[in-house]
C-alpha atoms as a PDB file:
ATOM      1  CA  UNK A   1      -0.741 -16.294 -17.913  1.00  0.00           C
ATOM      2  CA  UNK A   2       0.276 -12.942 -20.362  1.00  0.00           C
ATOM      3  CA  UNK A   3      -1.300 -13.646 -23.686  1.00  0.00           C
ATOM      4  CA  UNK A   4      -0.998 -10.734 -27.050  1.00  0.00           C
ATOM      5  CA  UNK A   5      -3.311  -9.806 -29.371  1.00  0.00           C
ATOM      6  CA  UNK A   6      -1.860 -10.763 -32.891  1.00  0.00           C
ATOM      7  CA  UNK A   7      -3.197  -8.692 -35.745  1.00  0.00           C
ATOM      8  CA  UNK A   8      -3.578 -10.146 -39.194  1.00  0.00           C
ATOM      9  CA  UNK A   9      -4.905 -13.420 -39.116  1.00  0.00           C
ATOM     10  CA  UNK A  10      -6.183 -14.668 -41.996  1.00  0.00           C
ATOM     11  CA  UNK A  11      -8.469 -17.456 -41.477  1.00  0.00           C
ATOM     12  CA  UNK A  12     -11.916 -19.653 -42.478  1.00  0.00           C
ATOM     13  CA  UNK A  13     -14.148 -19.691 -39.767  1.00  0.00           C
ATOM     14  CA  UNK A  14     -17.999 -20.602 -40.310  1.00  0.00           C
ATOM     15  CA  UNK A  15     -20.765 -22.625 -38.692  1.00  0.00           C
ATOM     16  CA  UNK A  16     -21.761 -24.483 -42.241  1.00  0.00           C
ATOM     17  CA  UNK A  17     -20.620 -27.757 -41.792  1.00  0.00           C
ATOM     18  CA  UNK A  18     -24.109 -28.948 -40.228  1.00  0.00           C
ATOM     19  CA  UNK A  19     -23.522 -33.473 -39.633  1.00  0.00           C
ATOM     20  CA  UNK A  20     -20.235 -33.070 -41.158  1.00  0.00           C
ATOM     21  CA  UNK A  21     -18.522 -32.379 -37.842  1.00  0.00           C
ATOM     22  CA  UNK A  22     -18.086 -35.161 -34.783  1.00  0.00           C
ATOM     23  CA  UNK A  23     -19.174 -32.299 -32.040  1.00  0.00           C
ATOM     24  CA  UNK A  24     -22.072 -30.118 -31.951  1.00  0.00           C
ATOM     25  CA  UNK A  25     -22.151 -26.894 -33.978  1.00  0.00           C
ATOM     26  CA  UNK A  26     -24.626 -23.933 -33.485  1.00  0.00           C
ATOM     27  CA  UNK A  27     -25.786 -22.842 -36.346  1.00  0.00           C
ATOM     28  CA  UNK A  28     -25.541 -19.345 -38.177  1.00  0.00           C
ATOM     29  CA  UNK A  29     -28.147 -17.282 -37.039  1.00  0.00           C
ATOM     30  CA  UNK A  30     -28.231 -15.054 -39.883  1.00  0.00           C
ATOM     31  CA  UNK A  31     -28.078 -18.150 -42.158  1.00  0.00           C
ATOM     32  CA  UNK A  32     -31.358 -19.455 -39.772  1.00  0.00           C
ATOM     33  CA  UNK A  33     -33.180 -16.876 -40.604  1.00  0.00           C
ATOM     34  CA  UNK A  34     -32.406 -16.765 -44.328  1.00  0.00           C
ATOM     35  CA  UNK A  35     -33.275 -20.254 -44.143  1.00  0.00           C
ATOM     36  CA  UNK A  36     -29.913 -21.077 -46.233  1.00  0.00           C
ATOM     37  CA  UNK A  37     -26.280 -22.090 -45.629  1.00  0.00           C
ATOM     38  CA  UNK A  38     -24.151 -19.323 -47.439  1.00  0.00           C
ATOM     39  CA  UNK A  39     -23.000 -16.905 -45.007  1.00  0.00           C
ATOM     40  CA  UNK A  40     -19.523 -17.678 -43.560  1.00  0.00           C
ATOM     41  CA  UNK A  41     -17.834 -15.501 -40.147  1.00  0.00           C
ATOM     42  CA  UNK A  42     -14.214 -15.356 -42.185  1.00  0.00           C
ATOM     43  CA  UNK A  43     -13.432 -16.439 -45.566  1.00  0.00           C
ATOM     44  CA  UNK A  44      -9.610 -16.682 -45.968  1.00  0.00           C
ATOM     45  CA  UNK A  45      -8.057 -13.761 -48.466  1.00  0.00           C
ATOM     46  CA  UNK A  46     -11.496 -12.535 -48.724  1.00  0.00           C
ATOM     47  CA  UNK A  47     -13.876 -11.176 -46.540  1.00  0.00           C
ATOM     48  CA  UNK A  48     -15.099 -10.839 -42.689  1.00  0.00           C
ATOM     49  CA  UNK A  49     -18.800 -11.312 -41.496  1.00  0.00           C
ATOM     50  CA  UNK A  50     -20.378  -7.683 -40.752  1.00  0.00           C
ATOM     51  CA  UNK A  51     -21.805  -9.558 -37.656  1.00  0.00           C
ATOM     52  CA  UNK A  52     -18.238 -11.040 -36.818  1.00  0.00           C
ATOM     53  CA  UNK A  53     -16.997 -10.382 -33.367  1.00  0.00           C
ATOM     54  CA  UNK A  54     -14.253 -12.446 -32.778  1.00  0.00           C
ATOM     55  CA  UNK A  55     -13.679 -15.932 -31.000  1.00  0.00           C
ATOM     56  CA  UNK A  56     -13.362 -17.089 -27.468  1.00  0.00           C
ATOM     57  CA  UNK A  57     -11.245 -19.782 -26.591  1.00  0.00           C
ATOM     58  CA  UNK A  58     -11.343 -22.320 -28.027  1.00  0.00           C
ATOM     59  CA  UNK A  59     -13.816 -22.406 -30.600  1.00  0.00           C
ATOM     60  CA  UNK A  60     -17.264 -20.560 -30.027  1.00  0.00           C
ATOM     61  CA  UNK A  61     -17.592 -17.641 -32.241  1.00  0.00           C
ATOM     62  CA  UNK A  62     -19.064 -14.244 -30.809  1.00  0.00           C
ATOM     63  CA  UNK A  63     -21.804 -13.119 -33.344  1.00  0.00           C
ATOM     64  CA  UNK A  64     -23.311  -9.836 -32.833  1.00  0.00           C
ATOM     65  CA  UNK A  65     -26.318 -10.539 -35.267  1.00  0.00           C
ATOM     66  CA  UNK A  66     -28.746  -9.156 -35.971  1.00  0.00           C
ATOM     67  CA  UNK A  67     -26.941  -5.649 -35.172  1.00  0.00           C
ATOM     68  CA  UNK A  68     -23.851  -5.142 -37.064  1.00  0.00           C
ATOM     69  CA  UNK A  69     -20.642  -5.137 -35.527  1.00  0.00           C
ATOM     70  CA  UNK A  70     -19.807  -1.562 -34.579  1.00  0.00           C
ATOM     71  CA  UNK A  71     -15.987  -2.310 -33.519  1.00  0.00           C
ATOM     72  CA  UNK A  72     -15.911  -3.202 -37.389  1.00  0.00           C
ATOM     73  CA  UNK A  73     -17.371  -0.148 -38.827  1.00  0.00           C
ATOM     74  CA  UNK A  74     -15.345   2.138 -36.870  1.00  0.00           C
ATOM     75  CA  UNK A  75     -11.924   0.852 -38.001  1.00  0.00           C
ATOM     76  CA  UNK A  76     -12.997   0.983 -41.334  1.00  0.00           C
ATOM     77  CA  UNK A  77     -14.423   5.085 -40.569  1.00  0.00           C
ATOM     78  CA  UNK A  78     -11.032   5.643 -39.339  1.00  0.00           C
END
């Protein structure tokens, strides 16, 4: 199977929803430690976790945290 790498999504992704969801959801790690329910991976026309790494089909999220991402912060030292 060929797949592409589309650039430009814009999307909401987080691990807030807690019983709100019918399957099981990991929680935030950073939010664990915080011991709160703020921080989001992607918030649509906004902003992108610095501990963000992408997803992997077809829904876990790949969280770097507690080390920043560095594939982030070397697009944006470009």
């Amino acid at each position: 199977m060929k797949t592409r790498i589309l650039d430009g999504a814009n999307m909401d992704i987080d691990l807030t929803s807690g019983d709100q969801t019918s399957w099981k959801q990991t929680k935030c790690p950073w939010n664990e430690e915080e011991r709160t329910n703020t921080h989001k991976c992607a918030v649509k026309n906004i902003s992108i976790c610095k501990y963000f790494c992408g997803i992997q089909y077809l829904d876990n999220v790949m969280c770097c945290y507690p080390n920043k991402n560095t594939l982030v912060d070397n697009k944006q030292n470009k």
